[in-house]
C-alpha atoms as a PDB file:
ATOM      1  CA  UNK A   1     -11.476   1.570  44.226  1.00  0.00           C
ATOM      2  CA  UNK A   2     -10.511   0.088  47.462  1.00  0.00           C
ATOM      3  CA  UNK A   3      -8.486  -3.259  46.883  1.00  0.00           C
ATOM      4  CA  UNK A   4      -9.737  -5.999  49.559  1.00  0.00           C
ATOM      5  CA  UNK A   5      -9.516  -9.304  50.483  1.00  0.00           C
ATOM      6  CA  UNK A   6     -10.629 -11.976  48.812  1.00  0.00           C
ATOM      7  CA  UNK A   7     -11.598 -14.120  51.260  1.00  0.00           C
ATOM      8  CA  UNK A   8     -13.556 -13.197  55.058  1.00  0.00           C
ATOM      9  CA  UNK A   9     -10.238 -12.962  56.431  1.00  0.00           C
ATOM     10  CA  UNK A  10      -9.442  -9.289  56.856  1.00  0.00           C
ATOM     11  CA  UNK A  11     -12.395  -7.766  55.657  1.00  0.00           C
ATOM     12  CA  UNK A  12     -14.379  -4.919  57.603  1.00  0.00           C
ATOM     13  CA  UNK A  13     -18.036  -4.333  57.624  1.00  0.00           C
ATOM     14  CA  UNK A  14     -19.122  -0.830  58.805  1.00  0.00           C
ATOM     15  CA  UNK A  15     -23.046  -1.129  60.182  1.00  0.00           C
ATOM     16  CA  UNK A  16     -25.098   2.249  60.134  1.00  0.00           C
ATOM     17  CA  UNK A  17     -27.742   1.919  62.391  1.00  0.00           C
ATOM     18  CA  UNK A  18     -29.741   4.093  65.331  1.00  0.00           C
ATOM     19  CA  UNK A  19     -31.267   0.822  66.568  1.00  0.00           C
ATOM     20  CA  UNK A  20     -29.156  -0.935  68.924  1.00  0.00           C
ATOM     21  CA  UNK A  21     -30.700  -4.155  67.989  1.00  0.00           C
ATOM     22  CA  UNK A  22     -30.262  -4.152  64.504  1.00  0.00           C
ATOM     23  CA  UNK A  23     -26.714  -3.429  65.332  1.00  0.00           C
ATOM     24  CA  UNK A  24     -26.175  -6.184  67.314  1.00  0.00           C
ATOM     25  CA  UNK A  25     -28.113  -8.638  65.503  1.00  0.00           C
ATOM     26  CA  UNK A  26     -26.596  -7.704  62.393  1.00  0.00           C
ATOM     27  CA  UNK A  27     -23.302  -7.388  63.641  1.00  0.00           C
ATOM     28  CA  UNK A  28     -23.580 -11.250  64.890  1.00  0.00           C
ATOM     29  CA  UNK A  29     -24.811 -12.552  61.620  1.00  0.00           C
ATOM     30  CA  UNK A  30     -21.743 -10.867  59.837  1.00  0.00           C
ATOM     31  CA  UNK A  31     -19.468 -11.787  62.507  1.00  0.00           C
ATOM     32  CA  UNK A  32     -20.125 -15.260  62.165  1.00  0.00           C
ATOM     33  CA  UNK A  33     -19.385 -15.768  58.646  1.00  0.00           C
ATOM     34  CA  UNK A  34     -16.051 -14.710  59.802  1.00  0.00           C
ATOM     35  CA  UNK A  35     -15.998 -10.747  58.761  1.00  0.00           C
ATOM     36  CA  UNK A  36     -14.950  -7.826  60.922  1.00  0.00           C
ATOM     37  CA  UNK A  37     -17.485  -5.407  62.351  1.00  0.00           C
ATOM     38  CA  UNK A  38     -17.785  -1.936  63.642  1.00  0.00           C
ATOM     39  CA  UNK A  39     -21.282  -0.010  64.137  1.00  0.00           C
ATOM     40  CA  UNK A  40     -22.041   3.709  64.141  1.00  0.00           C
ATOM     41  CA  UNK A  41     -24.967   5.557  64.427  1.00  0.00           C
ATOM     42  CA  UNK A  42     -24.945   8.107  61.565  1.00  0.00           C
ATOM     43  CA  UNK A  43     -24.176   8.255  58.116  1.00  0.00           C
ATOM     44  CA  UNK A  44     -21.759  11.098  58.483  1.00  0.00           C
ATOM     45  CA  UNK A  45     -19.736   9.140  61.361  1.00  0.00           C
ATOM     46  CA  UNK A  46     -20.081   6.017  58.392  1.00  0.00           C
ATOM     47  CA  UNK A  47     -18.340   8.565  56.173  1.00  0.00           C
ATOM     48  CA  UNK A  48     -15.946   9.429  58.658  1.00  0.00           C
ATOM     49  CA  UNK A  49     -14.912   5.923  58.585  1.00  0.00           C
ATOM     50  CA  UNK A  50     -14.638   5.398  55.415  1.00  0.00           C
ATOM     51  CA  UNK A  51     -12.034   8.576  54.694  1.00  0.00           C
ATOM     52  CA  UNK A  52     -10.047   6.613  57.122  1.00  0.00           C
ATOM     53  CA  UNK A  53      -9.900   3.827  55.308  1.00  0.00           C
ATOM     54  CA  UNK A  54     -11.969   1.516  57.510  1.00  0.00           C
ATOM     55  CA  UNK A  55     -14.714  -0.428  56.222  1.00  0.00           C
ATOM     56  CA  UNK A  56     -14.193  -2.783  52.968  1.00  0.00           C
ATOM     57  CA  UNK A  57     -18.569  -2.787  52.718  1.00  0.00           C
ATOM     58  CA  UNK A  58     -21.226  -0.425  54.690  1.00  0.00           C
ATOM     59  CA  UNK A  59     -25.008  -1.760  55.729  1.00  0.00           C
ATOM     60  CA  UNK A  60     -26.880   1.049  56.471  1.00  0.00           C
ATOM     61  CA  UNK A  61     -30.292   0.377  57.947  1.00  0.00           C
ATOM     62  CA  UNK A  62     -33.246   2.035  57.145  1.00  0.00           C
ATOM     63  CA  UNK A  63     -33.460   3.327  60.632  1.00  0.00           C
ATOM     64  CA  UNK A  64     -31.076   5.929  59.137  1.00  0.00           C
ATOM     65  CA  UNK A  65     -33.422   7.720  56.837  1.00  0.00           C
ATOM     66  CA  UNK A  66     -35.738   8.482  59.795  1.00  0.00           C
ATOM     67  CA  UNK A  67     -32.932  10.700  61.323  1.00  0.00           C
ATOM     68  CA  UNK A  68     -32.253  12.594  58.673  1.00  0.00           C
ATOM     69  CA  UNK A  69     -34.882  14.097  55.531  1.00  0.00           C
ATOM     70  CA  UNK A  70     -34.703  11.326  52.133  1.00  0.00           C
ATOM     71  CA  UNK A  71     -32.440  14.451  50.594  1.00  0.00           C
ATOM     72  CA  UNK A  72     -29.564  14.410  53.006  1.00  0.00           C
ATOM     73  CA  UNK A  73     -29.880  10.673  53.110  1.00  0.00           C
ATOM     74  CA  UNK A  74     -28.792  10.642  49.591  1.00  0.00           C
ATOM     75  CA  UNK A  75     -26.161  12.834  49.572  1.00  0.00           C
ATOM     76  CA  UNK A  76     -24.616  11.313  52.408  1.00  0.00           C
ATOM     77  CA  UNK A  77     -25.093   7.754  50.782  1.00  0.00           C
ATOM     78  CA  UNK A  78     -23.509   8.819  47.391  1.00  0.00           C
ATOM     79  CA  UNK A  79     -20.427  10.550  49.250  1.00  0.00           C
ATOM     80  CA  UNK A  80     -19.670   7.157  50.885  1.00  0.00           C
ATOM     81  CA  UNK A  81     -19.860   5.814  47.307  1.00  0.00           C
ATOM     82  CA  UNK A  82     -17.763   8.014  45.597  1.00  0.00           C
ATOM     83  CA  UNK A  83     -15.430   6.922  48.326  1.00  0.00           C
ATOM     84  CA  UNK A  84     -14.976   3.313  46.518  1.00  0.00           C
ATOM     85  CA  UNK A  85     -16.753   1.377  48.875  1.00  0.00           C
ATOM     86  CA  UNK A  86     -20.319  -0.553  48.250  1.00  0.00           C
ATOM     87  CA  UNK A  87     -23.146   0.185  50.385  1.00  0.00           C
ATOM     88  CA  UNK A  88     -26.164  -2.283  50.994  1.00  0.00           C
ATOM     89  CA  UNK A  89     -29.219  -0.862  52.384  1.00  0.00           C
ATOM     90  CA  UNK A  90     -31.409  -2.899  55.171  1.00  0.00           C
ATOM     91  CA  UNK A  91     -34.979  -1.921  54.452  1.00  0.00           C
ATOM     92  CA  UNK A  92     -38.811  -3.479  54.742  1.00  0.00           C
ATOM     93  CA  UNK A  93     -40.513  -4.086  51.714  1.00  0.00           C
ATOM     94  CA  UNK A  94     -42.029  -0.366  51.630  1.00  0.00           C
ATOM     95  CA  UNK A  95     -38.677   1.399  52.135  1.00  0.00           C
ATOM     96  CA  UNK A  96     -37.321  -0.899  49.386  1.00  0.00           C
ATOM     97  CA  UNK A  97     -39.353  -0.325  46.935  1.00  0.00           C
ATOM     98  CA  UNK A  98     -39.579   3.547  47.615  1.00  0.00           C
ATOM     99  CA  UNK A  99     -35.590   3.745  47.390  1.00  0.00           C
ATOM    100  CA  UNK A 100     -35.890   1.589  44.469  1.00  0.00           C
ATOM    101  CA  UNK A 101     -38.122   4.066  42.500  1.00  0.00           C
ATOM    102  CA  UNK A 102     -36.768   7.850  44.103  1.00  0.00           C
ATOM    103  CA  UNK A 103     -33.277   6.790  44.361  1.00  0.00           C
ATOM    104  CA  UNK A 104     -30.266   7.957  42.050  1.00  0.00           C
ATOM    105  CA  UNK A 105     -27.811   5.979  44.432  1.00  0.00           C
ATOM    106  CA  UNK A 106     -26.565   3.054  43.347  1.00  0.00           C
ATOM    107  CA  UNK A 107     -26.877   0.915  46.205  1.00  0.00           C
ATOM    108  CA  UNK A 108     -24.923  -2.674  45.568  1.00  0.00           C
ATOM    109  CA  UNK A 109     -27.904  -4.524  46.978  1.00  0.00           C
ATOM    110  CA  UNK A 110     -31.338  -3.268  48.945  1.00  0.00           C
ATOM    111  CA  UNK A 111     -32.223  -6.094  50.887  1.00  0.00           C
ATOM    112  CA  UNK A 112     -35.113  -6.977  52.688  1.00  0.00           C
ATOM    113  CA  UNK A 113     -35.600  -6.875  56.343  1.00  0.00           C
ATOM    114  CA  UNK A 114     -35.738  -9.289  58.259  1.00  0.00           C
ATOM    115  CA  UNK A 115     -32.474 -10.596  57.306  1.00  0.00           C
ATOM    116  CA  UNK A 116     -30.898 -14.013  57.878  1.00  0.00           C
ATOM    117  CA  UNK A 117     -27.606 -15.942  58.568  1.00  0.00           C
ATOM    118  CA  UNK A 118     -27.728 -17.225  54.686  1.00  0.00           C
ATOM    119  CA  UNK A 119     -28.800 -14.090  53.080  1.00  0.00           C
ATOM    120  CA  UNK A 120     -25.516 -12.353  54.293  1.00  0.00           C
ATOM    121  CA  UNK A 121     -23.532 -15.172  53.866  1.00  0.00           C
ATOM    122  CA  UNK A 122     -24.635 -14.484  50.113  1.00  0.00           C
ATOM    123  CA  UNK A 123     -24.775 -10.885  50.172  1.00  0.00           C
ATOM    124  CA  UNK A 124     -20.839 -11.334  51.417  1.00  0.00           C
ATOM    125  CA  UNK A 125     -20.119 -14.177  48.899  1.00  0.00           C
ATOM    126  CA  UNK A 126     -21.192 -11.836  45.920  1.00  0.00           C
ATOM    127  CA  UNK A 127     -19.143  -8.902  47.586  1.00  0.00           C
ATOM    128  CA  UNK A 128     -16.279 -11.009  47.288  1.00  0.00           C
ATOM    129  CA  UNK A 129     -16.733 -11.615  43.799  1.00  0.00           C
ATOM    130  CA  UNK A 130     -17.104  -7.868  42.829  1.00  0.00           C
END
């Protein structure tokens, strides 16, 4: 497992998005709780990163699963994973609960779209505790 900081200082947040606006929105939110940011467009460029030793946490948004089948999805997801780094997914309530049920990867948190300035804040907070 990847050590990391343990406070905001330092720490990198990789966002995996097609949707410009979830990257940017997101990417603001995260940025001002005081946390690094980077976005991609792809899971495979998100694993990319990750063999190099970037990102301390990935958000990948459900935007993601519409590029690729459910089936590749996962098997990119879990590679990132099995790199030592946690993943949280950004999903509606339908995509949610469908990863929920189909899933085998073991997402750190699946959380609901639309997020907010607090719910990262506390989605960071409990990375940090990890």
């Amino acid at each position: 497992m990847r050590t990391k900081p343990t406070d905001s200082k330092g720490v990198k947040v990789l966002i995996v998005s097609c949707n410009p606006f979830v990257t940017d929105f997101l990417g603001g939110l995260v940025e001002a709780h005081g946390y690094e940011t980077e976005e991609v467009a792809d899971c495979y460029q998100a694993l990319v990163q990750v063999q190099n030793g970037w990102p301390h946490v990935v958000f990948i948004d459900e935007s993601c699963l519409a590029m690729d089948n459910f089936k590749n999805f996962q098997l990119r997801t879990q590679n990132l994973i099995q790199e030592g780094v946690p993943i949280v997914l950004l999903a509606d309530e339908q995509t949610k609960q469908h990863a929920g049920r189909l899933s085998k990867i073991k997402f750190f948190r699946i959380v609901r779209k639309p997020v907010g300035y607090r719910q990262i804040g506390q989605v960071m907070a409990d990375l940090m505790t990890v």
